[in-house]
C-alpha atoms as a PDB file:
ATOM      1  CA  UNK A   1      34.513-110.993 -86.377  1.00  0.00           C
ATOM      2  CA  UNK A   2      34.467-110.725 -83.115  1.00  0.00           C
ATOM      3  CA  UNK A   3      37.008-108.595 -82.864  1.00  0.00           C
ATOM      4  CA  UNK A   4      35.386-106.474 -85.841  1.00  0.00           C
ATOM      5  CA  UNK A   5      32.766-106.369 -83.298  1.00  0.00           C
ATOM      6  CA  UNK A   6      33.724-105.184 -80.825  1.00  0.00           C
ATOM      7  CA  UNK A   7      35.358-103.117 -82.333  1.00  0.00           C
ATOM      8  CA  UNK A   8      32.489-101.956 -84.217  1.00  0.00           C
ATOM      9  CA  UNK A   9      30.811-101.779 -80.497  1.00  0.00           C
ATOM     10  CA  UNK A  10      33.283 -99.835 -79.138  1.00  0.00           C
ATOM     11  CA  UNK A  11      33.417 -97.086 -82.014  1.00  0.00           C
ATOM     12  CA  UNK A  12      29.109 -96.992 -81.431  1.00  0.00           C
ATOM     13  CA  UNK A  13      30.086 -97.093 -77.611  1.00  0.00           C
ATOM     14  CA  UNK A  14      32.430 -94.397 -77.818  1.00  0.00           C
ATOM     15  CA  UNK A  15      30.534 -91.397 -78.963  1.00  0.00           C
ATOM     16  CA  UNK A  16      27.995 -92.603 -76.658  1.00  0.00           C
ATOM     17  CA  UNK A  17      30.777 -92.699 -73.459  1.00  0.00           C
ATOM     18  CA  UNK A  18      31.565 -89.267 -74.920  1.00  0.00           C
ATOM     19  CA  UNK A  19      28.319 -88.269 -74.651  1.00  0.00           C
ATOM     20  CA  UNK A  20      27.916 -89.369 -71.578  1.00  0.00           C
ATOM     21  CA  UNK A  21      31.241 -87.997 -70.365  1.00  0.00           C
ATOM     22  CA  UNK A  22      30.268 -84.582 -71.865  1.00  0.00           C
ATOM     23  CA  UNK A  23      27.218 -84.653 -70.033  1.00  0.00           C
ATOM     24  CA  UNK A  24      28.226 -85.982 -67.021  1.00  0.00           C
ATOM     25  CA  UNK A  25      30.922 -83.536 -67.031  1.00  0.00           C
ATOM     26  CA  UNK A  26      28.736 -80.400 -66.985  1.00  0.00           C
ATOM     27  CA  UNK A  27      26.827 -81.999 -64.003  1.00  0.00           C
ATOM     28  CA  UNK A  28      30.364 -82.193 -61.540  1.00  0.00           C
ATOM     29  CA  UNK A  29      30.943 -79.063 -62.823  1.00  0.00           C
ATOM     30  CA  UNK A  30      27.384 -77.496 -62.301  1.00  0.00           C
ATOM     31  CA  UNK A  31      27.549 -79.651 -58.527  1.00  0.00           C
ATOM     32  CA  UNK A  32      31.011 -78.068 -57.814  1.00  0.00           C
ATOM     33  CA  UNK A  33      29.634 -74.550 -58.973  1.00  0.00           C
ATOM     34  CA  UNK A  34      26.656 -75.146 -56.489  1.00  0.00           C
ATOM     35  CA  UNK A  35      28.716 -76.064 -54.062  1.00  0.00           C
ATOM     36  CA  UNK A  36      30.475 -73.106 -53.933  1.00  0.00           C
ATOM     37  CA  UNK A  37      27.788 -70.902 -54.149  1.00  0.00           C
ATOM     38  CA  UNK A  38      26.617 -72.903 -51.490  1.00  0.00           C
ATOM     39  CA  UNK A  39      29.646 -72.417 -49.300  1.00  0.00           C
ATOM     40  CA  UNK A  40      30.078 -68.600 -50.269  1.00  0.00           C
ATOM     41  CA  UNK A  41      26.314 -68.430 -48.880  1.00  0.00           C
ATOM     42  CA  UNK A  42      27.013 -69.953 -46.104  1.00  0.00           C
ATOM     43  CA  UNK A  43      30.414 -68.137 -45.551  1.00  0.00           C
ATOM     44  CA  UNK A  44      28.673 -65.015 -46.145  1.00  0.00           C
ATOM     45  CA  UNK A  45      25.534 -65.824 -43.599  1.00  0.00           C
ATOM     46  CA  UNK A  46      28.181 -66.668 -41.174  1.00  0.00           C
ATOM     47  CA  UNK A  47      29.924 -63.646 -41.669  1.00  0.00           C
ATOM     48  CA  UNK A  48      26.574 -61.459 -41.752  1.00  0.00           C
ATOM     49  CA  UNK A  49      25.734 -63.612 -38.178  1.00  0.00           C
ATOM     50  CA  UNK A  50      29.388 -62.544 -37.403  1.00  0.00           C
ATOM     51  CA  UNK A  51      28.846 -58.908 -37.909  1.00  0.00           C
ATOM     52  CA  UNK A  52      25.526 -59.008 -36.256  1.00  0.00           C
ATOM     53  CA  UNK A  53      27.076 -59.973 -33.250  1.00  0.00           C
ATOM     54  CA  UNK A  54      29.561 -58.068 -33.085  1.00  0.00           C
ATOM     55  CA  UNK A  55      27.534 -55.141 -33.514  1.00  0.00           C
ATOM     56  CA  UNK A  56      25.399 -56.560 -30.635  1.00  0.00           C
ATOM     57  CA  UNK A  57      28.475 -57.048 -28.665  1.00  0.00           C
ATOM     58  CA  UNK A  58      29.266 -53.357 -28.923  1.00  0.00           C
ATOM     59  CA  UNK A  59      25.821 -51.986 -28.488  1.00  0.00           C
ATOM     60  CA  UNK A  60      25.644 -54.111 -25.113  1.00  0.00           C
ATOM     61  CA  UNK A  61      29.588 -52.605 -24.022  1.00  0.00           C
ATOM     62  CA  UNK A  62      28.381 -49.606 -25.484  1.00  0.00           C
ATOM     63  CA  UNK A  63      24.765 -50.102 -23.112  1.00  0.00           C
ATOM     64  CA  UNK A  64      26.772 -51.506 -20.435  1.00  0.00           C
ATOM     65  CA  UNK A  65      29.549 -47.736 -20.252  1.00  0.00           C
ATOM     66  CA  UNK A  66      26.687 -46.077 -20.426  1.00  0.00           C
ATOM     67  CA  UNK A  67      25.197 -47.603 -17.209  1.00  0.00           C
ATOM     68  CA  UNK A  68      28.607 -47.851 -15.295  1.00  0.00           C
ATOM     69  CA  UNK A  69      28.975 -43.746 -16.554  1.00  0.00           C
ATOM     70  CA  UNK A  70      25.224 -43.529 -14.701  1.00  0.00           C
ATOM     71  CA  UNK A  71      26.354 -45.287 -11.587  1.00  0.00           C
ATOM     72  CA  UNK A  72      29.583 -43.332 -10.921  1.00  0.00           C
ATOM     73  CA  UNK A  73      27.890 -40.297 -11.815  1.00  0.00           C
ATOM     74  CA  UNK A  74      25.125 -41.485  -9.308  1.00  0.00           C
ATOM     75  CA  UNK A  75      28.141 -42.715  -6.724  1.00  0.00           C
ATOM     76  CA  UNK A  76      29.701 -39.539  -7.501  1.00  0.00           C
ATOM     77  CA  UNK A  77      26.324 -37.561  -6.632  1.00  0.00           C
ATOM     78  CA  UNK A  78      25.900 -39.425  -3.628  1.00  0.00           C
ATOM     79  CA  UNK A  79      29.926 -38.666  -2.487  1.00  0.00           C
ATOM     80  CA  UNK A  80      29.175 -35.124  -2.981  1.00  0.00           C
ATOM     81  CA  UNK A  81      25.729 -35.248  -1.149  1.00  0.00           C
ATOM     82  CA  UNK A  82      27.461 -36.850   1.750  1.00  0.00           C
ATOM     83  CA  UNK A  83      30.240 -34.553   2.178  1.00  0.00           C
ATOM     84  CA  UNK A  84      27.707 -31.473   2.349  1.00  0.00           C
ATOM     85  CA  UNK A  85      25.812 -33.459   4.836  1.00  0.00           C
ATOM     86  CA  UNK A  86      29.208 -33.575   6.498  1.00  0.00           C
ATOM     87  CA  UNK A  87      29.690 -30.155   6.562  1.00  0.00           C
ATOM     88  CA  UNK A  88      26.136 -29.581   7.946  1.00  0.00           C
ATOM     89  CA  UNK A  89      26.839 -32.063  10.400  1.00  0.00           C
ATOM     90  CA  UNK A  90      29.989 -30.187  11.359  1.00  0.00           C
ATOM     91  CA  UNK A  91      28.116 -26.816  11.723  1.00  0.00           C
ATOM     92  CA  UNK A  92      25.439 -28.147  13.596  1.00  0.00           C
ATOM     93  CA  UNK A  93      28.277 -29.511  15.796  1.00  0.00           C
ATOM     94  CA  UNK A  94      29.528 -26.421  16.427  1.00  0.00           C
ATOM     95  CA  UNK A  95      25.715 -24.662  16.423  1.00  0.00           C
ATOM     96  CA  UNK A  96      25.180 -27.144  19.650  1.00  0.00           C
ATOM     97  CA  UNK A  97      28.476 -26.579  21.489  1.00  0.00           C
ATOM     98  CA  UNK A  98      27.857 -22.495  21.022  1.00  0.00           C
ATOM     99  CA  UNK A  99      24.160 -23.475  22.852  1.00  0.00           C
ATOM    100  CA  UNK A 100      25.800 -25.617  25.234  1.00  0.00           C
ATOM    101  CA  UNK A 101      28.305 -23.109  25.946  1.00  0.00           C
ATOM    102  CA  UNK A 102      25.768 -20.553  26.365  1.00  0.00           C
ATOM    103  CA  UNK A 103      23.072 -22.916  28.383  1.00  0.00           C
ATOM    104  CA  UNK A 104      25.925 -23.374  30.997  1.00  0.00           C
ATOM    105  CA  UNK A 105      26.705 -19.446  31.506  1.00  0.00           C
ATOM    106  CA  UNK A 106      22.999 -18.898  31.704  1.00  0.00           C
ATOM    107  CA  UNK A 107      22.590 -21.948  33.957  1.00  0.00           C
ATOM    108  CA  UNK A 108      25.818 -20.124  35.773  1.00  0.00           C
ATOM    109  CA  UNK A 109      24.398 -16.782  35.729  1.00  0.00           C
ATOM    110  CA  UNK A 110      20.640 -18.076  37.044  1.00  0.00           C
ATOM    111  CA  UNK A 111      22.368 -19.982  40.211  1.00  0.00           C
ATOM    112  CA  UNK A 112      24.303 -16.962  40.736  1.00  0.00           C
ATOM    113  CA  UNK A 113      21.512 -15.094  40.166  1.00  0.00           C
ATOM    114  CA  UNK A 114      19.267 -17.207  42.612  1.00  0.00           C
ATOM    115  CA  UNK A 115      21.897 -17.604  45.007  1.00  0.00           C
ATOM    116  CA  UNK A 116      21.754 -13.655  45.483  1.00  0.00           C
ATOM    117  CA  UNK A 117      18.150 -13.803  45.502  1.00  0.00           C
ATOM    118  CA  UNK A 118      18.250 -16.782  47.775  1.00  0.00           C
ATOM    119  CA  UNK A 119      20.643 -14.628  50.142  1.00  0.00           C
ATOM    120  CA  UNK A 120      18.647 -11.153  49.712  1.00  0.00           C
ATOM    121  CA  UNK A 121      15.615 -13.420  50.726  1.00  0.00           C
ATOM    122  CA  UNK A 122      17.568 -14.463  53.839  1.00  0.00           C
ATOM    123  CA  UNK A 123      19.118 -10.851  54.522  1.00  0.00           C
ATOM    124  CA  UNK A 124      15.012  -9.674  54.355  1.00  0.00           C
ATOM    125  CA  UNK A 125      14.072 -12.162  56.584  1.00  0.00           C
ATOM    126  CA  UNK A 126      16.687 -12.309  59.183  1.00  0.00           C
ATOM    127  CA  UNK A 127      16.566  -8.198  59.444  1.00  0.00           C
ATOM    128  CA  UNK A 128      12.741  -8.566  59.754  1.00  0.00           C
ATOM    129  CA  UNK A 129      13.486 -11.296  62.587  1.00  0.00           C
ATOM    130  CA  UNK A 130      16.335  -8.643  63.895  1.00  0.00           C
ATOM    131  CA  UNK A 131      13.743  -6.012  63.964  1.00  0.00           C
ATOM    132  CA  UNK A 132      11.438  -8.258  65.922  1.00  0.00           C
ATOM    133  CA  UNK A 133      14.040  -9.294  68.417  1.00  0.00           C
ATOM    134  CA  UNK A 134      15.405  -5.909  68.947  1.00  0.00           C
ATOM    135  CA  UNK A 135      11.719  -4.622  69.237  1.00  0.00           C
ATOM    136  CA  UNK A 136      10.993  -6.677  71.631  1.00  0.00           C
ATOM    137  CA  UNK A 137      14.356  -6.730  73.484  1.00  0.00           C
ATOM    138  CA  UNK A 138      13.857  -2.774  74.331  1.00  0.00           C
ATOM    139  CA  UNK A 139      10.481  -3.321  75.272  1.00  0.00           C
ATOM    140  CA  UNK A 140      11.509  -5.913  77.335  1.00  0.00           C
ATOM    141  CA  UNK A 141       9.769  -8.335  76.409  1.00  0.00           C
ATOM    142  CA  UNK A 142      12.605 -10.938  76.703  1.00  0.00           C
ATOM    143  CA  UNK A 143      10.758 -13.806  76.447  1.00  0.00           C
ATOM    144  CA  UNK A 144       9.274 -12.996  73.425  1.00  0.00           C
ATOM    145  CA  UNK A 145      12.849 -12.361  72.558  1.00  0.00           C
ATOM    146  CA  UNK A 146      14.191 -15.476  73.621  1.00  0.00           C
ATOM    147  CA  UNK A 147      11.433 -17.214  71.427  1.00  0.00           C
ATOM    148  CA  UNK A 148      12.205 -14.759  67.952  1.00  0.00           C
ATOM    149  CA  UNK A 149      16.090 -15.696  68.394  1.00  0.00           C
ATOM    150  CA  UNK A 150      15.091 -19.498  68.827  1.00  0.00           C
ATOM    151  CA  UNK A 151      13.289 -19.065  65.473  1.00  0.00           C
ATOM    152  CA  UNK A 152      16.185 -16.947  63.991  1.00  0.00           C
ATOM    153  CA  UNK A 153      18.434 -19.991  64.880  1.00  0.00           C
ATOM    154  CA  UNK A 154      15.900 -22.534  63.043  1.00  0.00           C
ATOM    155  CA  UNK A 155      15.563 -20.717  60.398  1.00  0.00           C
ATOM    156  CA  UNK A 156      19.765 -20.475  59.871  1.00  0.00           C
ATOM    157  CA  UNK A 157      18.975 -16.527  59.327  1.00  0.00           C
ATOM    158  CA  UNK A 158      21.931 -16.001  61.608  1.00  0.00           C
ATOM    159  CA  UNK A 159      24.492 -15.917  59.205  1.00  0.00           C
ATOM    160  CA  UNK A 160      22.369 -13.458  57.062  1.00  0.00           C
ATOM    161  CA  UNK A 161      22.476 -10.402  58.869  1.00  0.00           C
ATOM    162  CA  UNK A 162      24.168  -7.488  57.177  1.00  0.00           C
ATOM    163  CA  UNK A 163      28.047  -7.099  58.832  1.00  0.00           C
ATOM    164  CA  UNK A 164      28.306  -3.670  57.650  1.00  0.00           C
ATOM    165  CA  UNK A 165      26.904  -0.272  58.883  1.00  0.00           C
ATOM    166  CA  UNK A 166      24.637   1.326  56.905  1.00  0.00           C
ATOM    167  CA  UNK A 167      24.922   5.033  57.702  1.00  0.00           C
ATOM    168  CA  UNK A 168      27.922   6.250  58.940  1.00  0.00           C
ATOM    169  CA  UNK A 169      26.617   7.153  62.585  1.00  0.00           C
ATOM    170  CA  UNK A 170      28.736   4.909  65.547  1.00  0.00           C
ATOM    171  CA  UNK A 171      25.701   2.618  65.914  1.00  0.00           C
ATOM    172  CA  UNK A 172      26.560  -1.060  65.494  1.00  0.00           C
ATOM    173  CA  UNK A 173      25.561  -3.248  62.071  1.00  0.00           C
ATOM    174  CA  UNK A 174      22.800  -5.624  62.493  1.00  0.00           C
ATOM    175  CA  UNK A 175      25.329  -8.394  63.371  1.00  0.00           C
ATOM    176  CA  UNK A 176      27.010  -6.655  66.135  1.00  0.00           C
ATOM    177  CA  UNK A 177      23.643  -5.509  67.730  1.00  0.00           C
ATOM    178  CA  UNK A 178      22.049  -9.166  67.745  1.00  0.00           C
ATOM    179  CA  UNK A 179      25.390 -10.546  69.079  1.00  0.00           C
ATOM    180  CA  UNK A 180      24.861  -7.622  71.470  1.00  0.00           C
ATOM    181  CA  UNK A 181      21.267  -9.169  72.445  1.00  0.00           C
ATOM    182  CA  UNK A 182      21.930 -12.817  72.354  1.00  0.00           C
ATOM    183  CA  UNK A 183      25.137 -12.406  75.174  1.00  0.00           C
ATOM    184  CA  UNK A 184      22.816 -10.170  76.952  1.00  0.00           C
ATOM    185  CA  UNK A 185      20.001 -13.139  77.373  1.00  0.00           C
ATOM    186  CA  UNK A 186      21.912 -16.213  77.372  1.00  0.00           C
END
């Protein structure tokens, strides 16, 4: 009997381990199928977060040629702007040697110019003295004479006096006539 009965047992036990084992079945399966929807959502999240970033990762490069376009356009701008100020640098080189150049001729020409002026001044002078001293040196009047050519001498108006005649009569040049003068008091 006991072997009936558990036999018996086992053929009640069996549909019921058969149940169980066609339920149980459907709930591995059912956990395997949710686990692979689970993965495939995860796998495609991942590959969503994937091609997010990669699509961030080319909008920055994308951001990032854009602002290295801006700067050598900007380094570029800056190249060009200095070689122009170059240039006017150059010409304004130039523009200041051409007014240096002409400062110094009409620095040149105004000493030359003065010097004349300076001389004519003296010439003037020392013929007005020469006119004194031969004034009073035919009026006699040597000490008067004496006392002009003293002044003359002071003055260095000696070397001013014209050496040339200036008509073409046989009297002497202002030079000769004061050298004529001076031997004739000293």
């Amino acid at each position: 009997m006991s072997e009936r009965n558990g036999r018996r047992l086992q053929q009640r036990e069996r549909p019921n381990l058969q149940h169980q084992a066609e339920h149980a079945r459907p709930r591995r399966s059912n956990l395997g199928g949710y686990l692979i929807v689970l993965f495939a959502v995860a796998f495609l999240l991942l590959l969503l977060a994937y091609f997010q970033q990669q699509r961030l990762s080319d909008q920055a490069a994308t951001d990032a040629l854009k602002q290295s376009s801006s700067a050598v356009q900007s380094i570029q701008n800056l190249m060009d702007e200095s070689a122009k100020l170059r240039e006017e640098n150059e010409a304004l080189k130039a523009q200041i040697d051409g007014l240096r150049d002409s400062m110094d001729s009409m620095t040149e020409m105004y000493e030359t110019e003065s010097a004349a002026r300076s001389q004519q001044d003296a010439a003037v002078a020392a013929m007005d003295y020469f006119w004194q001293i031969d004034e009073a040196y035919v009026r006699q009047k040597y000490t008067l004479c004496k006392q002009l050519i003293q002044e003359m001498k002071a003055m260095g108006y000696e070397g001013a006096l014209p050496t040339t005649k200036a008509t073409d009569n046989d009297r002497f040049c202002p030079l000769d006539r004061y050298m004529e003068i001076y031997n004739a008091l000293y």
